[in-house]
Structures are given as structure tokens and as C-alpha cells.
PDB file of N, CA and C in Angstrom:
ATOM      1  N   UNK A   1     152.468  95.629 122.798  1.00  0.00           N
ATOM      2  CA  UNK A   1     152.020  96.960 122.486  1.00  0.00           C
ATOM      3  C   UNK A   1     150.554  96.959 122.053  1.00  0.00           C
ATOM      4  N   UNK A   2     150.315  95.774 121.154  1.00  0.00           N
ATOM      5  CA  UNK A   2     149.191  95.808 120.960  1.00  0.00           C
ATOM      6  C   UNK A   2     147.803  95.978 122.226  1.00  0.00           C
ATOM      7  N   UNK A   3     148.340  94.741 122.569  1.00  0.00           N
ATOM      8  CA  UNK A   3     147.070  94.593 123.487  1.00  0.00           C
ATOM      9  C   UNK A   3     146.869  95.312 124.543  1.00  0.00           C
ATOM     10  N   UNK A   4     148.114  96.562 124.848  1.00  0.00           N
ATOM     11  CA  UNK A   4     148.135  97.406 126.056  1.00  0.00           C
ATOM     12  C   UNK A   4     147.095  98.581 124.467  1.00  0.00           C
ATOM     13  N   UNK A   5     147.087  98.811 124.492  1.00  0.00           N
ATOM     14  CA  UNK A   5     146.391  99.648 123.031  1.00  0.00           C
ATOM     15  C   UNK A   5     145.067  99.794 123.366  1.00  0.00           C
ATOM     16  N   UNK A   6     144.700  97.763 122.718  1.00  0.00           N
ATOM     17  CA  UNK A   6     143.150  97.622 122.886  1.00  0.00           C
ATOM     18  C   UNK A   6     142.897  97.700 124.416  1.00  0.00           C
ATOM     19  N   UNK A   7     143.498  97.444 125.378  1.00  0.00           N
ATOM     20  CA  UNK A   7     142.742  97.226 126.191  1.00  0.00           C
ATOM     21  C   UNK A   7     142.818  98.602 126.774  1.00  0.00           C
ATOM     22  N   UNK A   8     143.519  99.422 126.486  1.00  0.00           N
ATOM     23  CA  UNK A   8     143.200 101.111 127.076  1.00  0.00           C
ATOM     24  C   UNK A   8     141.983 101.672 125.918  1.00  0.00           C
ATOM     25  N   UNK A   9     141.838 101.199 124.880  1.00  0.00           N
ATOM     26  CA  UNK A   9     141.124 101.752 124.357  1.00  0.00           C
ATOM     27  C   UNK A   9     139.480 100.839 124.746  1.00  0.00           C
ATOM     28  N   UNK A  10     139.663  99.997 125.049  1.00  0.00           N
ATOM     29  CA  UNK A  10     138.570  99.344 125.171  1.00  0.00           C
ATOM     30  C   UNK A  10     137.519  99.456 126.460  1.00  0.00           C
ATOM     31  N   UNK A  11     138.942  99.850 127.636  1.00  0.00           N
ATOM     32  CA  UNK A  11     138.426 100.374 128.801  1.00  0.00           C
ATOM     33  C   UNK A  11     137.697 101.791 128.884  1.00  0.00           C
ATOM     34  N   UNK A  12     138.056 102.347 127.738  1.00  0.00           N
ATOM     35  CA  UNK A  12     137.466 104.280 127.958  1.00  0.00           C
ATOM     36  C   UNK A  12     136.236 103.643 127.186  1.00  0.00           C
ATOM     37  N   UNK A  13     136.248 103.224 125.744  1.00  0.00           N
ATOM     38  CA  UNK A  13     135.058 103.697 125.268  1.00  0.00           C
ATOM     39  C   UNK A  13     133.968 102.880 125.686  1.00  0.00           C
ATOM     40  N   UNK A  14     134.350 101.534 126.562  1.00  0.00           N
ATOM     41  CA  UNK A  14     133.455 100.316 127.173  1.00  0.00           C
ATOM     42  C   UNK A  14     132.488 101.594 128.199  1.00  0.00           C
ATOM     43  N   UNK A  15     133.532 102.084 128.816  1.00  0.00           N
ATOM     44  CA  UNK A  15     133.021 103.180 130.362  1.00  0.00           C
ATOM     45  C   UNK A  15     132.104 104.275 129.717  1.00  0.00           C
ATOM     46  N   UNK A  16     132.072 104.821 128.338  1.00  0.00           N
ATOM     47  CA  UNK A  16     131.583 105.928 128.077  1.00  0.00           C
ATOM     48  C   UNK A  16     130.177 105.514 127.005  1.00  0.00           C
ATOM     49  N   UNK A  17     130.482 104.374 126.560  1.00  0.00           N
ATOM     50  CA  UNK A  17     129.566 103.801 125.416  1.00  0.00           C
ATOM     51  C   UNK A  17     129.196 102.175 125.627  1.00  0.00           C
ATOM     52  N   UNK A  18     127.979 101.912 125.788  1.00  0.00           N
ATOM     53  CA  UNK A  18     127.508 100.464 125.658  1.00  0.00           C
ATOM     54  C   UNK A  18     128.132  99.720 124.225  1.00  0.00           C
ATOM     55  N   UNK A  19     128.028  98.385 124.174  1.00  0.00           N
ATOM     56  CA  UNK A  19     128.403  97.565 123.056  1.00  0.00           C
ATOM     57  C   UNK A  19     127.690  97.618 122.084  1.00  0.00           C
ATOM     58  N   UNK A  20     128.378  98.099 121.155  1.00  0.00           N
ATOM     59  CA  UNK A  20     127.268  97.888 119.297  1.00  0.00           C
ATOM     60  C   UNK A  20     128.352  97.788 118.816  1.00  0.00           C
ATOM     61  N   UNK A  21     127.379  97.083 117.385  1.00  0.00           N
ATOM     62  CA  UNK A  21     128.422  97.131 115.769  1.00  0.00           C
ATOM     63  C   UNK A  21     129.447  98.360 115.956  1.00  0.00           C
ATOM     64  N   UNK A  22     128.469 100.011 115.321  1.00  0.00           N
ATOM     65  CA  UNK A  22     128.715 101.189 115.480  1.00  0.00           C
ATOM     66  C   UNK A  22     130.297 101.288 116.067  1.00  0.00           C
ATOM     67  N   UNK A  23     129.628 101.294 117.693  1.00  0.00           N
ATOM     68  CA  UNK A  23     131.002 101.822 118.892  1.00  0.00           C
ATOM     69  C   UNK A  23     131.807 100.816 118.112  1.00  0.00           C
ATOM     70  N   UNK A  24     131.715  99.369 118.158  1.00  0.00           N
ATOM     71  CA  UNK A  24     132.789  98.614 117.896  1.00  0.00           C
ATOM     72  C   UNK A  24     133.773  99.119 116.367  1.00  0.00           C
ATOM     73  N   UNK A  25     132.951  99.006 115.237  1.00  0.00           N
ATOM     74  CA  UNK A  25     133.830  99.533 114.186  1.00  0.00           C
ATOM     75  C   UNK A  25     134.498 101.344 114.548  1.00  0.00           C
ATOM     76  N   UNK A  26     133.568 101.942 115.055  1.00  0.00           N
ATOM     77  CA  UNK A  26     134.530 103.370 114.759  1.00  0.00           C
ATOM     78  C   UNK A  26     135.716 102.733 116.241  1.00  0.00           C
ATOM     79  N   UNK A  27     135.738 101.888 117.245  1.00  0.00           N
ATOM     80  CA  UNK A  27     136.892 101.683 117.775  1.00  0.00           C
ATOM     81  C   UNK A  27     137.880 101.005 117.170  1.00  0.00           C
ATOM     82  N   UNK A  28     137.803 100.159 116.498  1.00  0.00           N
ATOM     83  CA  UNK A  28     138.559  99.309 115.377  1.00  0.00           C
ATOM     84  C   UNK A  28     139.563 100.427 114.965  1.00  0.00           C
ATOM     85  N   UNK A  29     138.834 101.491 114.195  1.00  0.00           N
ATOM     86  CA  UNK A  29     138.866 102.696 113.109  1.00  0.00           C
ATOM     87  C   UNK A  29     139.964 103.190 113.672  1.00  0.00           C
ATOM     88  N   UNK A  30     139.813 103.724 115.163  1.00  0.00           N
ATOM     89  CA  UNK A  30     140.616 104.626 115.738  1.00  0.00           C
ATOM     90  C   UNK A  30     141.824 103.495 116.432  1.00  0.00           C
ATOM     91  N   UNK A  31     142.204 101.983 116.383  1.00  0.00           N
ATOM     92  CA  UNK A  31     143.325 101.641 116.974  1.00  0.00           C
ATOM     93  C   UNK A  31     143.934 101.717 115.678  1.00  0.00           C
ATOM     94  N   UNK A  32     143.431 101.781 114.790  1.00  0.00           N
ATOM     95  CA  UNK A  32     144.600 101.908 113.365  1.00  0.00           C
ATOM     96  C   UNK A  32     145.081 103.016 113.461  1.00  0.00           C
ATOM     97  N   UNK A  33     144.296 104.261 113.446  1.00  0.00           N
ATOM     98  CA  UNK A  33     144.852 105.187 113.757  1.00  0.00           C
ATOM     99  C   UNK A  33     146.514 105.637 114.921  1.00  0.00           C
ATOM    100  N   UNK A  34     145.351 104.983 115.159  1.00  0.00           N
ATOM    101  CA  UNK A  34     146.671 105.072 116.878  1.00  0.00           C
ATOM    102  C   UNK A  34     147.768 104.213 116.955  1.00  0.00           C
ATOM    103  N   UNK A  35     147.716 102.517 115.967  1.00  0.00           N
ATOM    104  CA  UNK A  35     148.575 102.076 115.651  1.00  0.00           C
ATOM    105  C   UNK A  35     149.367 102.468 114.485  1.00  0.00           C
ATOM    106  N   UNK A  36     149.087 103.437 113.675  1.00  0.00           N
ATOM    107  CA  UNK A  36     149.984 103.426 112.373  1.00  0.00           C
ATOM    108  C   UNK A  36     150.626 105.083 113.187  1.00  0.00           C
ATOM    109  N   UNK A  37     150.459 105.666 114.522  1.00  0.00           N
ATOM    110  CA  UNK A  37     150.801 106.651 114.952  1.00  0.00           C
ATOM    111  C   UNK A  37     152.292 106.428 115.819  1.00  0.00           C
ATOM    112  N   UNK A  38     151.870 105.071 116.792  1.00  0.00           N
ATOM    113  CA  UNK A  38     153.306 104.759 117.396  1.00  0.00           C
ATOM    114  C   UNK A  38     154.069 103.830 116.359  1.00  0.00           C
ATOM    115  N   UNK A  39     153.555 103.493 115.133  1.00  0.00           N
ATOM    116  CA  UNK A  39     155.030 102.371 114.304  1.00  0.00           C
ATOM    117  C   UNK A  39     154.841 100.964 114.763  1.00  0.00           C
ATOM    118  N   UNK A  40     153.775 100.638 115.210  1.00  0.00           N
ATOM    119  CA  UNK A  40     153.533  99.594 115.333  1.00  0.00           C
ATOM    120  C   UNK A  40     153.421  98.536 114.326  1.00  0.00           C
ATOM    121  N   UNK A  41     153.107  96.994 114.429  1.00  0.00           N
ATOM    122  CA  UNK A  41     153.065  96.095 112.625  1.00  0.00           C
ATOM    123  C   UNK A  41     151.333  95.840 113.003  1.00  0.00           C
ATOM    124  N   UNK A  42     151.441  94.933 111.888  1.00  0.00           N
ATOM    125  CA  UNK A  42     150.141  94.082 111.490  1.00  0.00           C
ATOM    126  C   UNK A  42     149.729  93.606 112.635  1.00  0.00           C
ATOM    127  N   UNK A  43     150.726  93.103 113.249  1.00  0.00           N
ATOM    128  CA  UNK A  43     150.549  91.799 114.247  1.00  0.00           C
ATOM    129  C   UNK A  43     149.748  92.321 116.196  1.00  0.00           C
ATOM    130  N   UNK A  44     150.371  93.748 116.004  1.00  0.00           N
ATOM    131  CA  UNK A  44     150.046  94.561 117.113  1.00  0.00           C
ATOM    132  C   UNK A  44     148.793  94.979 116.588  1.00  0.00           C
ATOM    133  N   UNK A  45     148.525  95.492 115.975  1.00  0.00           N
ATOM    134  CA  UNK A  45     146.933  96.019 115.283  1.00  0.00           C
ATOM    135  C   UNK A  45     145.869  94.982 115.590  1.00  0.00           C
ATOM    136  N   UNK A  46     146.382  93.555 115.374  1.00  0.00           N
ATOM    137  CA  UNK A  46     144.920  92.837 115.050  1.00  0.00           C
ATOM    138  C   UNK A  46     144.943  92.279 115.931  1.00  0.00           C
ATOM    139  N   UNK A  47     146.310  91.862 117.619  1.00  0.00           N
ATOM    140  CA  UNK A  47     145.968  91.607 119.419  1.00  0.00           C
ATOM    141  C   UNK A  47     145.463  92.957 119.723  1.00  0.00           C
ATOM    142  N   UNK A  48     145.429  94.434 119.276  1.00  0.00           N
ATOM    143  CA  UNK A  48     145.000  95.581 119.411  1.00  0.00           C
ATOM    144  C   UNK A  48     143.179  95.038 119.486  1.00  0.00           C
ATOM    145  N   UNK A  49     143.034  94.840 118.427  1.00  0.00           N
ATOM    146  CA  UNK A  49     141.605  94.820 117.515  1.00  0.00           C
ATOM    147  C   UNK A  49     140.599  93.108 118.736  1.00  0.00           C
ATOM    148  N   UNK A  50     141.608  92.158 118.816  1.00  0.00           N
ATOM    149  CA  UNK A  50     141.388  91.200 119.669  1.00  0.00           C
ATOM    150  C   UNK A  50     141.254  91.573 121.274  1.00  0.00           C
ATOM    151  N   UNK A  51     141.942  92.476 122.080  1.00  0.00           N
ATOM    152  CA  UNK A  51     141.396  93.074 122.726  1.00  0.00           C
ATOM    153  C   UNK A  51     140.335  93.698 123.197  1.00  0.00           C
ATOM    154  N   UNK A  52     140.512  94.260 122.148  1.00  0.00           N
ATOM    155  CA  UNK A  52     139.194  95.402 122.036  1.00  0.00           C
ATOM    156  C   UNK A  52     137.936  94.701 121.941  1.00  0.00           C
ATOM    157  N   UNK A  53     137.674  93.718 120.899  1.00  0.00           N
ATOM    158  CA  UNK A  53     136.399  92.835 121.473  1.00  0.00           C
ATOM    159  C   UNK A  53     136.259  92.225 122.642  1.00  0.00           C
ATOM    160  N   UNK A  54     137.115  91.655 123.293  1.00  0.00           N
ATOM    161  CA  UNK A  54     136.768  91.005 124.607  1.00  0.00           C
ATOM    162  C   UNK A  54     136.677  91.892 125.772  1.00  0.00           C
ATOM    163  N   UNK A  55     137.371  93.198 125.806  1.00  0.00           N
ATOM    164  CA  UNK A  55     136.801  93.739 126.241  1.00  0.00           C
ATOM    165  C   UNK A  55     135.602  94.760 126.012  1.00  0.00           C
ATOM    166  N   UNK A  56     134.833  94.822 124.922  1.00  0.00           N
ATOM    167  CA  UNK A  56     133.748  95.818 124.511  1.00  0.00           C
ATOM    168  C   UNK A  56     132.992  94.333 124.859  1.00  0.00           C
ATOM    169  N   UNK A  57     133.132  93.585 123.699  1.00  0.00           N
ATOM    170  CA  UNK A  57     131.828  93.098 123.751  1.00  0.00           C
ATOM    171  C   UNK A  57     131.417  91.210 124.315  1.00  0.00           C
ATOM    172  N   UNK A  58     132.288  91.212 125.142  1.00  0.00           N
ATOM    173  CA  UNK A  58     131.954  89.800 125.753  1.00  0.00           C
ATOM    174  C   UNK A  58     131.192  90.365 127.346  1.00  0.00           C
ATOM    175  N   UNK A  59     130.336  89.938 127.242  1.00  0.00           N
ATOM    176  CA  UNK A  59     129.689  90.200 128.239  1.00  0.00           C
ATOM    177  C   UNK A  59     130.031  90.477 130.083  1.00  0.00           C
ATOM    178  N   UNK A  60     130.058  91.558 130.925  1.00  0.00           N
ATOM    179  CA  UNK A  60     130.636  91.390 132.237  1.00  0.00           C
ATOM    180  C   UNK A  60     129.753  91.414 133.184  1.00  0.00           C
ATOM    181  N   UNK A  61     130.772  91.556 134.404  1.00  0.00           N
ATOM    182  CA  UNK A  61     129.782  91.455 135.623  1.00  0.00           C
ATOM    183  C   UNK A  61     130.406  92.951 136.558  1.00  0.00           C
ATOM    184  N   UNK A  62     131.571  93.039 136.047  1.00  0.00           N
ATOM    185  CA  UNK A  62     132.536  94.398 136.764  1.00  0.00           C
ATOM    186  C   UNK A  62     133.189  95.726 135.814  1.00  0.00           C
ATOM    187  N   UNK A  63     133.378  96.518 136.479  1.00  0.00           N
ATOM    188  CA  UNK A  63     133.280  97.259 135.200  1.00  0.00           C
ATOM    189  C   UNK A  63     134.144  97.252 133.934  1.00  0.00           C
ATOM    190  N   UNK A  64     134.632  97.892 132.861  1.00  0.00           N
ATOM    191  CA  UNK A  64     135.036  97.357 131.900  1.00  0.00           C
ATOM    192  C   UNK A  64     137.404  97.867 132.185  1.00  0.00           C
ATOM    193  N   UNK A  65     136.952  98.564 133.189  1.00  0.00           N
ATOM    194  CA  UNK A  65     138.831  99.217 133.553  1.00  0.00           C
ATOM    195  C   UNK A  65     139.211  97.650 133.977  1.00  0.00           C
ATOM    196  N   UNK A  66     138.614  97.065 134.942  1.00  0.00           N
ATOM    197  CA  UNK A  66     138.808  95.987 135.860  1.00  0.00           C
ATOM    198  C   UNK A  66     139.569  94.899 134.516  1.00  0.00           C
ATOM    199  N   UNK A  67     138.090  94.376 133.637  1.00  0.00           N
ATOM    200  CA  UNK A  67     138.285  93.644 132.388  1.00  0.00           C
ATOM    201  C   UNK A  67     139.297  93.904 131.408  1.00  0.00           C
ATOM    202  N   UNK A  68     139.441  94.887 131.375  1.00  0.00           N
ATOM    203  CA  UNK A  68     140.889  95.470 130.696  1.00  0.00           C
ATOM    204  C   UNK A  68     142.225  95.205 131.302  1.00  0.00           C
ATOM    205  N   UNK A  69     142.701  95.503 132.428  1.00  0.00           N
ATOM    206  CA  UNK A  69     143.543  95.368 133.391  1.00  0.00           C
ATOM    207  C   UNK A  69     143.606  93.885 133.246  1.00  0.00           C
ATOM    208  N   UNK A  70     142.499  92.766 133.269  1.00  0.00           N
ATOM    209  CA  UNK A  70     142.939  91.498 133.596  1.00  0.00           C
ATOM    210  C   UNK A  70     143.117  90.587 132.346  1.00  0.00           C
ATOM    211  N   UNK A  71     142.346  91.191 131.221  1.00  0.00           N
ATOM    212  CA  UNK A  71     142.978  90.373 129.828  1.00  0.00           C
ATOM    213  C   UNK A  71     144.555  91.426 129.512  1.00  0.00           C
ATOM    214  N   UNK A  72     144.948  92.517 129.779  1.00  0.00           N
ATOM    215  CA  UNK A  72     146.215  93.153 130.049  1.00  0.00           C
ATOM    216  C   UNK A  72     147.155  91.938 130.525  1.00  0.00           C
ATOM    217  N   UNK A  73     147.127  92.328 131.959  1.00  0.00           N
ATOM    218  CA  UNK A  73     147.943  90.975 132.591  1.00  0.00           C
ATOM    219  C   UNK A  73     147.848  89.341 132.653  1.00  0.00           C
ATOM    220  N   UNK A  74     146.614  88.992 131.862  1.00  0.00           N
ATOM    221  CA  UNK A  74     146.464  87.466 130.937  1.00  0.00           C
ATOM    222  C   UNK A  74     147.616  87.566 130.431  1.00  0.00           C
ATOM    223  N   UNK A  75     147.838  88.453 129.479  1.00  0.00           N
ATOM    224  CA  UNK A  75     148.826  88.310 128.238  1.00  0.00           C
ATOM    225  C   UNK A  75     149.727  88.482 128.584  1.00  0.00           C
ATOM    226  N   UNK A  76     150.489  89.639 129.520  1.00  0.00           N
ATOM    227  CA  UNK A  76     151.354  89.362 130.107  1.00  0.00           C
ATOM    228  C   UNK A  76     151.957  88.082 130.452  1.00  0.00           C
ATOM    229  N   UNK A  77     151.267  87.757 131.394  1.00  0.00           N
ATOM    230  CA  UNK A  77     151.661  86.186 132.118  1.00  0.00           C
ATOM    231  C   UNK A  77     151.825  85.389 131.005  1.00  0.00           C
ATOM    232  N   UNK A  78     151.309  85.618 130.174  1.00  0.00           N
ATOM    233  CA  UNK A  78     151.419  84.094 128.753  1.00  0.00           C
ATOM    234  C   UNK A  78     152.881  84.354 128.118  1.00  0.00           C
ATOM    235  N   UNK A  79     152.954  85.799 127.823  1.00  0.00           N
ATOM    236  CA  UNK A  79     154.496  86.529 127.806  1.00  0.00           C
ATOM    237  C   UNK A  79     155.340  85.966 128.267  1.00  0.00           C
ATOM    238  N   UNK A  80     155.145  86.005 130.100  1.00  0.00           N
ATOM    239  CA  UNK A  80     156.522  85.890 130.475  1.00  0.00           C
ATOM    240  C   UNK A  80     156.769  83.964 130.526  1.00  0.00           C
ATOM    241  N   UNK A  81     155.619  83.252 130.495  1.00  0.00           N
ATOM    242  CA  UNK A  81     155.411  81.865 130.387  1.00  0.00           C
ATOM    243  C   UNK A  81     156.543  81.477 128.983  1.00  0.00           C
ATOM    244  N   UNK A  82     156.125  82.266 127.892  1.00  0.00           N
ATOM    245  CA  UNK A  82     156.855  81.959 127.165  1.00  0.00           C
ATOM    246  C   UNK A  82     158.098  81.884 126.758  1.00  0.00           C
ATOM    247  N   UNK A  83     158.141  83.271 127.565  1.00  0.00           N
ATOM    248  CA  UNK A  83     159.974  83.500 127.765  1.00  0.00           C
ATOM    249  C   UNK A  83     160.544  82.830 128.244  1.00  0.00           C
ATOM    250  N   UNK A  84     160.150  82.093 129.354  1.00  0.00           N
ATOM    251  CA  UNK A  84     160.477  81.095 130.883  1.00  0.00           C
ATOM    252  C   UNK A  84     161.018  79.620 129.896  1.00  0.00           C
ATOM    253  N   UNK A  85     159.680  79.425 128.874  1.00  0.00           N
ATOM    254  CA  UNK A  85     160.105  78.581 128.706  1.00  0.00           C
ATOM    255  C   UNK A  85     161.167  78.090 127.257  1.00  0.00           C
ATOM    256  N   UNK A  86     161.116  79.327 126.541  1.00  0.00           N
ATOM    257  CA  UNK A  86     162.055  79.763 125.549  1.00  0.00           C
ATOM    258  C   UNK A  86     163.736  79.356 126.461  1.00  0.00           C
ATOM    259  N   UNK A  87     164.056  79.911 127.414  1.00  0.00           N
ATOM    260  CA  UNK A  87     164.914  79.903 127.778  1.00  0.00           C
ATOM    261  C   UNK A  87     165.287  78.144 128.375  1.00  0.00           C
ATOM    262  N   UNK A  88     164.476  77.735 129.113  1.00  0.00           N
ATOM    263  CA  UNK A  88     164.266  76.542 129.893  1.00  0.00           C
ATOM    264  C   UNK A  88     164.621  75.204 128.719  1.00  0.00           C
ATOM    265  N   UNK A  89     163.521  75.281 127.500  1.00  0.00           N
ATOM    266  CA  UNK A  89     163.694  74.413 126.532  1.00  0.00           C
ATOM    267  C   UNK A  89     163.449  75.196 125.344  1.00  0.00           C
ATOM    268  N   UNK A  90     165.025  75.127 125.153  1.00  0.00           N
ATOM    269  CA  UNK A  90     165.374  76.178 123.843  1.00  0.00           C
ATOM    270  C   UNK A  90     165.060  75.149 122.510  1.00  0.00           C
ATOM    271  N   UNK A  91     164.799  75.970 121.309  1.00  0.00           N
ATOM    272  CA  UNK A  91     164.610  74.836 120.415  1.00  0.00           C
ATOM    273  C   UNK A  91     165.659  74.476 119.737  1.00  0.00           C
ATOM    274  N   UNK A  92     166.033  73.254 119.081  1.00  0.00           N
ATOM    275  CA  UNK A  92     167.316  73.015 118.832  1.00  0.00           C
ATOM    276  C   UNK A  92     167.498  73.242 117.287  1.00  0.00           C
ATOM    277  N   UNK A  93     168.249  73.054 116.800  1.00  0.00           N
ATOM    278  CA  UNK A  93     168.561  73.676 115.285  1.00  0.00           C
ATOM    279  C   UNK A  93     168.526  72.479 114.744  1.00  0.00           C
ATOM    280  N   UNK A  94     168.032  72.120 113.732  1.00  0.00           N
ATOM    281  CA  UNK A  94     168.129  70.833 113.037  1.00  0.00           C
ATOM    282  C   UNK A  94     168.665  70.774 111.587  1.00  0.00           C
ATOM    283  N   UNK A  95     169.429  71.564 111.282  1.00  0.00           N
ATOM    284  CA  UNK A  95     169.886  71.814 110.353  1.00  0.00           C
ATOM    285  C   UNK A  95     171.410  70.896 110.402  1.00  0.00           C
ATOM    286  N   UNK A  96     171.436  69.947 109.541  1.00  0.00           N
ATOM    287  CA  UNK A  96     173.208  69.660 109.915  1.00  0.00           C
ATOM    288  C   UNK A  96     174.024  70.622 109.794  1.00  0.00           C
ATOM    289  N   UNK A  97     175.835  70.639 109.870  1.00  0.00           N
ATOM    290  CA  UNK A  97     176.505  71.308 110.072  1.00  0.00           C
ATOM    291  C   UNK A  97     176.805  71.300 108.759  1.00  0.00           C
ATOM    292  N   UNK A  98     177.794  72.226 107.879  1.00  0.00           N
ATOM    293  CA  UNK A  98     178.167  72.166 106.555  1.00  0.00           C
ATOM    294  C   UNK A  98     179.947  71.565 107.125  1.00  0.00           C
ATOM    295  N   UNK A  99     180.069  70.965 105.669  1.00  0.00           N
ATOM    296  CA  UNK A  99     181.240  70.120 105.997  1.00  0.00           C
ATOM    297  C   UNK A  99     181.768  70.499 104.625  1.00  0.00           C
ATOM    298  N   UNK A 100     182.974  71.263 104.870  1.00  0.00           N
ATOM    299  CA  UNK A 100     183.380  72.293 103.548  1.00  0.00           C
ATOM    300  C   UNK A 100     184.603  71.742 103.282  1.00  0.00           C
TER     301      UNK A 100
END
């Protein structure tokens, strides 16, 4: 949730506003907003906020929808990598058994 967030938010105001401090904090400003609006946690706010810099302010060559879309589906893919392998090599419990 998060990072679909930053990176929609990062794609409009990248397209409408060059990179500064400024743009960057009042965008910060407004994913809190927008995260404490859908019920989102901590944890979505600050891949929100991590987004949002790489796409505002790491430098491109294409425009900033493109850059959005592809750190979008980065994370995705790392997603479903993880799931793949959650399932594949589950972790095992190391707890002994209780013997009552």
C-alpha cells in the first residue's frame, strides 16, 4: 500500500514540480495525510516516504510516470519473490515441543 501511495504521489508532483527540499517535504506532508486517511501503519508511511524520494529526487532520463511504474513493480516482484520463497523454504520452528 505503501509504495503504490509514494509512487502515485511521486509520479504527479515529479510531472508538475521539479525536485527541491520544499516540493519534497510538503510531499512527505501530504502521504501522511493520505496515509492516516486509508488506515494504513508506520511501516506503509515510511516505503510511502521511500518511494517518494526515488522517485522525486534520484535523478532520470524518462519521465517520472515511467519511474514510478518501475520502482511500483520492483517491489512487487521482491513481493512475490518472497512469497515464492516463504512457501518453498518455510522457516522451521525451533522451539521444542512441551512434554506435559
Amino acid at each position: 500500500m505503501g509504495t503504490a501511495l509514494g509512487a502515485a504521489v511521486g509520479a504527479i508532483v515529479a510531472s508538475h514540480f521539479g525536485p527541491g527540499m520544499f516540493v519534497f517535504g510538503i510531499s512527505v506532508f501530504t502521504l501522511g495525510i493520505l496515509s492516516a486517511a486509508v488506515h494504513s501503519d508506520r511501516s506503509a508511511y515510511r516505503l510511502a516516504g521511500v518511494t517518494l524520494a526515488v522517485v522525486l529526487l534520484v535523478p532520470r532520463t524518462g519521465p517520472a510516470s515511467r519511474i514510478a511504474l518501475h520502482r511500483f513493480l520492483e517491489v512487487c516482484i521482491g513481493i512475490g519473490v518472497a512469497l515464492i520463497l516463504a512457501v518453498v523454504w518455510p522457516e522451521k520452528d525451533e522451539t521444542p515441543p512441551n512434554k506435559n
